[in-house]
N, C-alpha and C. Protein backbone atom coordinates (compact mmCIF):
# COMPACT_ATOMS: atom_id res chain seq x y z
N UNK A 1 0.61 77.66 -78.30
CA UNK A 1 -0.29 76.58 -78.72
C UNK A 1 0.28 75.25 -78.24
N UNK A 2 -0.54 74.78 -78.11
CA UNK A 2 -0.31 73.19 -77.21
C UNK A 2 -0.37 71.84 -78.70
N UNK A 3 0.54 71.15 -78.06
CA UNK A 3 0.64 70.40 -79.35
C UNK A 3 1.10 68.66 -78.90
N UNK A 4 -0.17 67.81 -79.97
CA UNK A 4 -0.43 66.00 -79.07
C UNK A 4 1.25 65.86 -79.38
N UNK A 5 1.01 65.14 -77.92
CA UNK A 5 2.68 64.21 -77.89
C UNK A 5 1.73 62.77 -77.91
N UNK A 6 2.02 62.01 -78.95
CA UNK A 6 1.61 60.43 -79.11
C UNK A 6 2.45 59.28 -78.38
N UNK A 7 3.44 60.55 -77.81
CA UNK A 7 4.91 59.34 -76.92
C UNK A 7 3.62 58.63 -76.10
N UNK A 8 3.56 58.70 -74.48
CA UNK A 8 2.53 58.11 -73.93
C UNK A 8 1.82 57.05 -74.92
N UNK A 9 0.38 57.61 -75.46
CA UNK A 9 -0.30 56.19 -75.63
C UNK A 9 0.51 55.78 -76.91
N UNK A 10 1.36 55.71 -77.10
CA UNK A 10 2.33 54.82 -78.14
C UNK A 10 2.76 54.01 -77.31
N UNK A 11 3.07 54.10 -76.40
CA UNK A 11 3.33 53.08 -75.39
C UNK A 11 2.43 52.56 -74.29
N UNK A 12 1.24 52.96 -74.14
CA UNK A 12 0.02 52.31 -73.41
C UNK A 12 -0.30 51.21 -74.45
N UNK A 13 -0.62 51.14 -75.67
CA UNK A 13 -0.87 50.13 -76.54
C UNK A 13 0.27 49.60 -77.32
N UNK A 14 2.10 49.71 -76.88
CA UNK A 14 2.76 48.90 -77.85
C UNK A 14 2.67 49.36 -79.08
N UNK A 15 2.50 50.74 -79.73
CA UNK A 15 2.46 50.84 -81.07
C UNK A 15 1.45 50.25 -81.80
N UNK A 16 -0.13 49.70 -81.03
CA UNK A 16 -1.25 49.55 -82.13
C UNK A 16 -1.36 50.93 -82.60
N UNK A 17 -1.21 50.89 -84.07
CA UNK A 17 -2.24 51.78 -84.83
C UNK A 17 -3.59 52.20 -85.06
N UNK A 18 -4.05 50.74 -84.97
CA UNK A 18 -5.49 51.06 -85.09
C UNK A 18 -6.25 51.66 -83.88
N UNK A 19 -5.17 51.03 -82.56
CA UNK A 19 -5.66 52.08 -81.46
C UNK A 19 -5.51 53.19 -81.16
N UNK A 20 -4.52 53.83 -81.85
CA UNK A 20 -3.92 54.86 -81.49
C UNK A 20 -4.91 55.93 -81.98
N UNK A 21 -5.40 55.52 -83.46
CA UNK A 21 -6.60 56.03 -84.50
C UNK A 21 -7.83 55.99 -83.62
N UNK A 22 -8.24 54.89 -83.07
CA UNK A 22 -9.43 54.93 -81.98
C UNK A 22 -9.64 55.76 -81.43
N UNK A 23 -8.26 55.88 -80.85
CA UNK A 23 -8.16 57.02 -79.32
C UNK A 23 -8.56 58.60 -79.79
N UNK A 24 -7.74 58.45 -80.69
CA UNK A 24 -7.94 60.14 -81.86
C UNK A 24 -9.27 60.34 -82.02
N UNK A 25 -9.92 59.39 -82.50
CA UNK A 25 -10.97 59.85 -82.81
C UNK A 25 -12.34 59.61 -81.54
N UNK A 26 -12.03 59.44 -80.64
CA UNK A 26 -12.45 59.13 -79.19
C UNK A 26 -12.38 60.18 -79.02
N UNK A 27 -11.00 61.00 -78.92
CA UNK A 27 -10.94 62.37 -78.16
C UNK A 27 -11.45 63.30 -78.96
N UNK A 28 -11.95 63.26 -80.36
CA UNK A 28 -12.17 64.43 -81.01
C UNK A 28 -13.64 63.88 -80.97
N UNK A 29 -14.59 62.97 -80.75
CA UNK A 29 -15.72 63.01 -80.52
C UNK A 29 -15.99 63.14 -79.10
N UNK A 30 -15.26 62.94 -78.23
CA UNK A 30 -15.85 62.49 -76.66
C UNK A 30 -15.67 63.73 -76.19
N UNK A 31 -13.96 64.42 -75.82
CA UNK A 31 -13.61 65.53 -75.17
C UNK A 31 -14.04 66.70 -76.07
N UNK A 32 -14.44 66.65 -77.03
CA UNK A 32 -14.88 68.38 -77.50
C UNK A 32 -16.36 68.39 -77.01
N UNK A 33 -17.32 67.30 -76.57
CA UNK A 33 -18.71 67.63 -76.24
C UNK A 33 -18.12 67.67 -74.75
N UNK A 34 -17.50 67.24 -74.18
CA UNK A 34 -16.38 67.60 -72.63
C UNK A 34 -16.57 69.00 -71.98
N UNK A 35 -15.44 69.40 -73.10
CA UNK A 35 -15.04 70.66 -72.89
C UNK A 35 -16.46 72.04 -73.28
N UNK A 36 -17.13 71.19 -74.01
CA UNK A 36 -18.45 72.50 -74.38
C UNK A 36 -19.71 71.98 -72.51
N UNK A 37 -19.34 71.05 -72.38
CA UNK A 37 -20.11 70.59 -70.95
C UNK A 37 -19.47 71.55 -69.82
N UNK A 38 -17.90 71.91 -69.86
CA UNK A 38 -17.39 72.23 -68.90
C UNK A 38 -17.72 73.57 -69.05
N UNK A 39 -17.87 74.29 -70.20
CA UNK A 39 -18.28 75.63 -70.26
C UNK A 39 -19.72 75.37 -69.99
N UNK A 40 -20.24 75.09 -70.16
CA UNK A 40 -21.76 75.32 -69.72
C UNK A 40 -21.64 74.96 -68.08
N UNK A 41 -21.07 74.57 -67.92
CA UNK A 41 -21.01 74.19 -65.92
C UNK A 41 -20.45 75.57 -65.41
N UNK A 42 -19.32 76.36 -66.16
CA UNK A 42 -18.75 77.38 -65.74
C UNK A 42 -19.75 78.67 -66.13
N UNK A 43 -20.71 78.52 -67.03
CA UNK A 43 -21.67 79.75 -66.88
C UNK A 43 -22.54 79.38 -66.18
N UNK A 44 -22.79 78.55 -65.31
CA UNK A 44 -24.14 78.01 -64.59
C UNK A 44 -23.62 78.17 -63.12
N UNK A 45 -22.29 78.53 -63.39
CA UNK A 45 -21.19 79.04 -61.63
C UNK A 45 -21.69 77.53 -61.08
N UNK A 46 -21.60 76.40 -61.51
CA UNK A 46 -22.21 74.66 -60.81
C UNK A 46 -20.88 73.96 -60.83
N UNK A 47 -20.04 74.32 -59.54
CA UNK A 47 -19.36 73.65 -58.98
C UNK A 47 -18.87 72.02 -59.14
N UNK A 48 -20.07 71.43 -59.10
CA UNK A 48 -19.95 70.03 -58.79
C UNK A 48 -19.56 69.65 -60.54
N UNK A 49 -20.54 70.49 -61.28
CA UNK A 49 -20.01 69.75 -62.76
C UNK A 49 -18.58 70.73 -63.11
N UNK A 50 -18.15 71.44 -62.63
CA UNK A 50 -17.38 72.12 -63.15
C UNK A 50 -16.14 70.68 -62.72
N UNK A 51 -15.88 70.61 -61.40
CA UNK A 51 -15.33 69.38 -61.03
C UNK A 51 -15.43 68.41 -61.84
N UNK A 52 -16.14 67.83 -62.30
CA UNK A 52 -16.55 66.60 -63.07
C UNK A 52 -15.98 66.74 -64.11
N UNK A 53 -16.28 68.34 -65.41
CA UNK A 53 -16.24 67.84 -66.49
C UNK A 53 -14.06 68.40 -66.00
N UNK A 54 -13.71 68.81 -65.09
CA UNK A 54 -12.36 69.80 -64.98
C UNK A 54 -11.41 68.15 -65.11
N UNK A 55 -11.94 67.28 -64.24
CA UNK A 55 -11.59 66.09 -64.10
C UNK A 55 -11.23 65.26 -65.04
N UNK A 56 -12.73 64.82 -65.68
CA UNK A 56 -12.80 63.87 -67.33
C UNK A 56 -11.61 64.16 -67.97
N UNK A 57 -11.52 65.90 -68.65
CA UNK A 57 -11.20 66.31 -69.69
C UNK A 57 -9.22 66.32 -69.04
N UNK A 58 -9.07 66.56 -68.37
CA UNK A 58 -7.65 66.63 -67.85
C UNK A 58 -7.02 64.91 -68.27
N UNK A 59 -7.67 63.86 -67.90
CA UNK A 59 -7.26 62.86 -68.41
C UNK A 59 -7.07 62.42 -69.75
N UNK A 60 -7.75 62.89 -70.57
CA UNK A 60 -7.53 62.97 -71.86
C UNK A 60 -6.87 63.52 -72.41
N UNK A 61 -6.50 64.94 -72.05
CA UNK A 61 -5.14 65.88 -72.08
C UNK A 61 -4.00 64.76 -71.93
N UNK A 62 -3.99 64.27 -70.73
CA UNK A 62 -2.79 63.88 -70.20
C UNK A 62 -2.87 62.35 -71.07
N UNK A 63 -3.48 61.86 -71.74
CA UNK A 63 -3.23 60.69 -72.59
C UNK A 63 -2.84 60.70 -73.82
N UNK A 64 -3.25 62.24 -74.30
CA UNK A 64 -2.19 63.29 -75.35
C UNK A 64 -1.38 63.49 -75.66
N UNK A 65 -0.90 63.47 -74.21
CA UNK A 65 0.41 64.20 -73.73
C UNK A 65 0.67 65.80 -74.06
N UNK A 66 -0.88 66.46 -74.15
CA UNK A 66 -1.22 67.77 -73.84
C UNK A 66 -1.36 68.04 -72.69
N UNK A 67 0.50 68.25 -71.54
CA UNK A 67 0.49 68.56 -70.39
C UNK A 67 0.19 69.91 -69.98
N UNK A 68 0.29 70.77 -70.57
CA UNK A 68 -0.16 72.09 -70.48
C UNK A 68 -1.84 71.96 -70.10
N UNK A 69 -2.59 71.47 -71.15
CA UNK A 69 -4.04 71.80 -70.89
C UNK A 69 -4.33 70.88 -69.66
N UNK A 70 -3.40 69.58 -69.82
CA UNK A 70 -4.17 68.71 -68.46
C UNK A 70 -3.41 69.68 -66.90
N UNK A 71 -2.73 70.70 -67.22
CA UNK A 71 -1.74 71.17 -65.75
C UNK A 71 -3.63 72.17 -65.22
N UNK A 72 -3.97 72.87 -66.36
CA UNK A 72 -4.95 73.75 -66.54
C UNK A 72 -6.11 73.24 -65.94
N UNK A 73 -6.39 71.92 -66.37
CA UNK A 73 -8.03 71.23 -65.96
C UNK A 73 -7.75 70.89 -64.74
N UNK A 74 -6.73 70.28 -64.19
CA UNK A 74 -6.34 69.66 -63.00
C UNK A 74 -6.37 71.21 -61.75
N UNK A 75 -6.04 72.05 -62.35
CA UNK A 75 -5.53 73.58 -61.42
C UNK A 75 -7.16 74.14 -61.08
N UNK A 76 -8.14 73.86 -62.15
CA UNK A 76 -9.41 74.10 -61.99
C UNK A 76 -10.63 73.08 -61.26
N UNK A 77 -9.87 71.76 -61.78
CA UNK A 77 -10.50 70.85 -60.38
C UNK A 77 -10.37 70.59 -59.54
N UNK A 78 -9.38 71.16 -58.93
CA UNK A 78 -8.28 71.05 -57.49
C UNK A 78 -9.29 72.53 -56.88
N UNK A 79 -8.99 73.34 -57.72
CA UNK A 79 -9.20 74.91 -56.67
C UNK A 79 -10.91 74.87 -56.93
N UNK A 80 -12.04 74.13 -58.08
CA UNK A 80 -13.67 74.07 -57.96
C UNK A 80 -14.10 73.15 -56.44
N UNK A 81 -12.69 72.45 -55.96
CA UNK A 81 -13.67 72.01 -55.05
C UNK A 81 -13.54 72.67 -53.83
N UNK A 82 -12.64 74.14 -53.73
CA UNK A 82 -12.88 74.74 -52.23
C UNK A 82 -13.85 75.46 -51.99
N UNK A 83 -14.09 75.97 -50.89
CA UNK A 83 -15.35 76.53 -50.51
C UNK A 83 -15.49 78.27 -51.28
N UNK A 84 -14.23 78.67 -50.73
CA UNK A 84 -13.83 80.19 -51.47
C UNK A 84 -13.98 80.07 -52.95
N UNK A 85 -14.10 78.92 -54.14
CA UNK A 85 -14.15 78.71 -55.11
C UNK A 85 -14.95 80.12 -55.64
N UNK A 86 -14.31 81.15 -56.82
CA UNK A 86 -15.23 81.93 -57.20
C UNK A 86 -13.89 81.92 -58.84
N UNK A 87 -15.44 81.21 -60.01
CA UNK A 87 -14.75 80.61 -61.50
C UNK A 87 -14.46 82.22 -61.65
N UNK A 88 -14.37 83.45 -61.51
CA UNK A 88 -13.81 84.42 -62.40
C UNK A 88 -12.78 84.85 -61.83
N UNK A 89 -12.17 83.60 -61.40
CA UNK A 89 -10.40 84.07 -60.46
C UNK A 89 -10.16 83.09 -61.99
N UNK A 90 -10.99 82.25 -62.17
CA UNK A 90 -10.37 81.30 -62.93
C UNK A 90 -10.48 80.97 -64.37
N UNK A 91 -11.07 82.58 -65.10
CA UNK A 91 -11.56 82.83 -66.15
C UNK A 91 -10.13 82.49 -67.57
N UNK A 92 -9.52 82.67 -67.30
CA UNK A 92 -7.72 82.35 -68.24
C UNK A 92 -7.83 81.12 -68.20
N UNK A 93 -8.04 80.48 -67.31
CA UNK A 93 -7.66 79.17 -67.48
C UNK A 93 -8.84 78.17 -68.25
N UNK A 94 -10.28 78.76 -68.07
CA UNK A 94 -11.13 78.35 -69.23
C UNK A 94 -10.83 78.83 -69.89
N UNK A 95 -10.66 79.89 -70.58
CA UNK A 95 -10.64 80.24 -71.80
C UNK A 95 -8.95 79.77 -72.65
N UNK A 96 -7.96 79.75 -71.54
CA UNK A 96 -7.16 78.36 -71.87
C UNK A 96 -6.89 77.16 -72.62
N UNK A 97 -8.12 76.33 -71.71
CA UNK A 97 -8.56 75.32 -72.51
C UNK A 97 -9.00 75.11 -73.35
N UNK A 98 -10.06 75.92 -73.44
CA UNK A 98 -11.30 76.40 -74.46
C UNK A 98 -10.60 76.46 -76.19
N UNK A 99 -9.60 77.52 -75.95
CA UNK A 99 -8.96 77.82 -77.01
C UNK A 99 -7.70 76.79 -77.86
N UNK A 100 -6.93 75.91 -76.44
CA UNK A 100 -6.49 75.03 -77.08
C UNK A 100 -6.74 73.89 -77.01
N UNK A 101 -7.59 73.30 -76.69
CA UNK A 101 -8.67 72.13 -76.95
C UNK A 101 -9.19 71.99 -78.23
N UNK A 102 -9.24 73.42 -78.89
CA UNK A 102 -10.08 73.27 -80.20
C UNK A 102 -8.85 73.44 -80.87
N UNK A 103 -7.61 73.81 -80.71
CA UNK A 103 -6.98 73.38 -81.62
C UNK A 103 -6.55 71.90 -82.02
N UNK A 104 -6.61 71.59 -80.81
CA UNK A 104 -5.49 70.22 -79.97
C UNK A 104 -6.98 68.97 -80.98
N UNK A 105 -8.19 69.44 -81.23
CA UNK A 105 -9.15 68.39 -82.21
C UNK A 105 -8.90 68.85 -83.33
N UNK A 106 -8.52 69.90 -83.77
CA UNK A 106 -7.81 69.92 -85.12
C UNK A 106 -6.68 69.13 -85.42
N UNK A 107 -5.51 68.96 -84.35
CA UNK A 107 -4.40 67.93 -84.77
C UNK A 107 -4.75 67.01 -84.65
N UNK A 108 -5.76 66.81 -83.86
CA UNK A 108 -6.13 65.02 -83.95
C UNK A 108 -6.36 64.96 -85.02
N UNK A 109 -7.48 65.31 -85.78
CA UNK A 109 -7.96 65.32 -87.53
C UNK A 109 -7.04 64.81 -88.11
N UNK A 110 -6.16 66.06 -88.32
CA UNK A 110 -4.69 65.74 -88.60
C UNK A 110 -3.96 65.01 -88.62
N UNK A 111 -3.90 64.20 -87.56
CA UNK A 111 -2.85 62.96 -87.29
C UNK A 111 -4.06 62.10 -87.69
N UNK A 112 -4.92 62.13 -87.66
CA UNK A 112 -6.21 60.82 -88.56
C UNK A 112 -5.72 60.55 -89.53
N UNK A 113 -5.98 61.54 -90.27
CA UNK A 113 -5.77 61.41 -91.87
C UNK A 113 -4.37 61.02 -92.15
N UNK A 114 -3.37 60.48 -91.22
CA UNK A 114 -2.00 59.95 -91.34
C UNK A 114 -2.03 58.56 -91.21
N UNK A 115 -3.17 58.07 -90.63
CA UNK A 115 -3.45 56.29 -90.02
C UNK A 115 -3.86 55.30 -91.51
């Protein structure tokens, strides 16, 4: 299980709190409709959004400092844009995300209710 490191944006904002709370609750409203976009791109075999949402959601990982899931989104938007691209080489690595993404908005919760 993958678990937020707050090091990073503790230091993108200097230790605001109230931003830090923003961001939390940014990622637990923004990246969980993300990550349900990126599965619907990956049953639709649609390339271009698979890219898109593989992209979005990796940055938000990585502002986490959930390097694991952003190594995952980045490995899936790197290899959606070749031509040989076929998503059921790359079925682990959605279901990857999938699985700890929804944990990773449970610790956000979590660390909410600490602000």
């Amino acid at each position: 299980m993958t678990k937020i490191n707050l090091e990073y944006l503790n230091e993108l904002c200097n230790g605001d709190v109230d931003f830090i709370s923003e961001m939390l609750q940014t990622y637990i409203d923004e990246t969980s409709k993300d990550v349900e976009n990126l599965v619907e791109a990956v049953n639709l075999s649609d390339t271009p959004r698979i890219v898109f949402w593989s992209h979005k959601i990796k940055t938000a990982f990585r502002i986490l400092g959930l390097d694991a899931l952003a190594e995952k989104a980045e490995t899936l938007e790197i290899k959606s844009r070749l031509e040989d691209f076929k998503i059921d080489d790359f079925s682990e690595h959605v279901y990857y995300i999938v699985e700890n993404a929804s944990n990773s908005f449970k610790q956000a919760k979590w660390l909410l209710e600490g602000f």
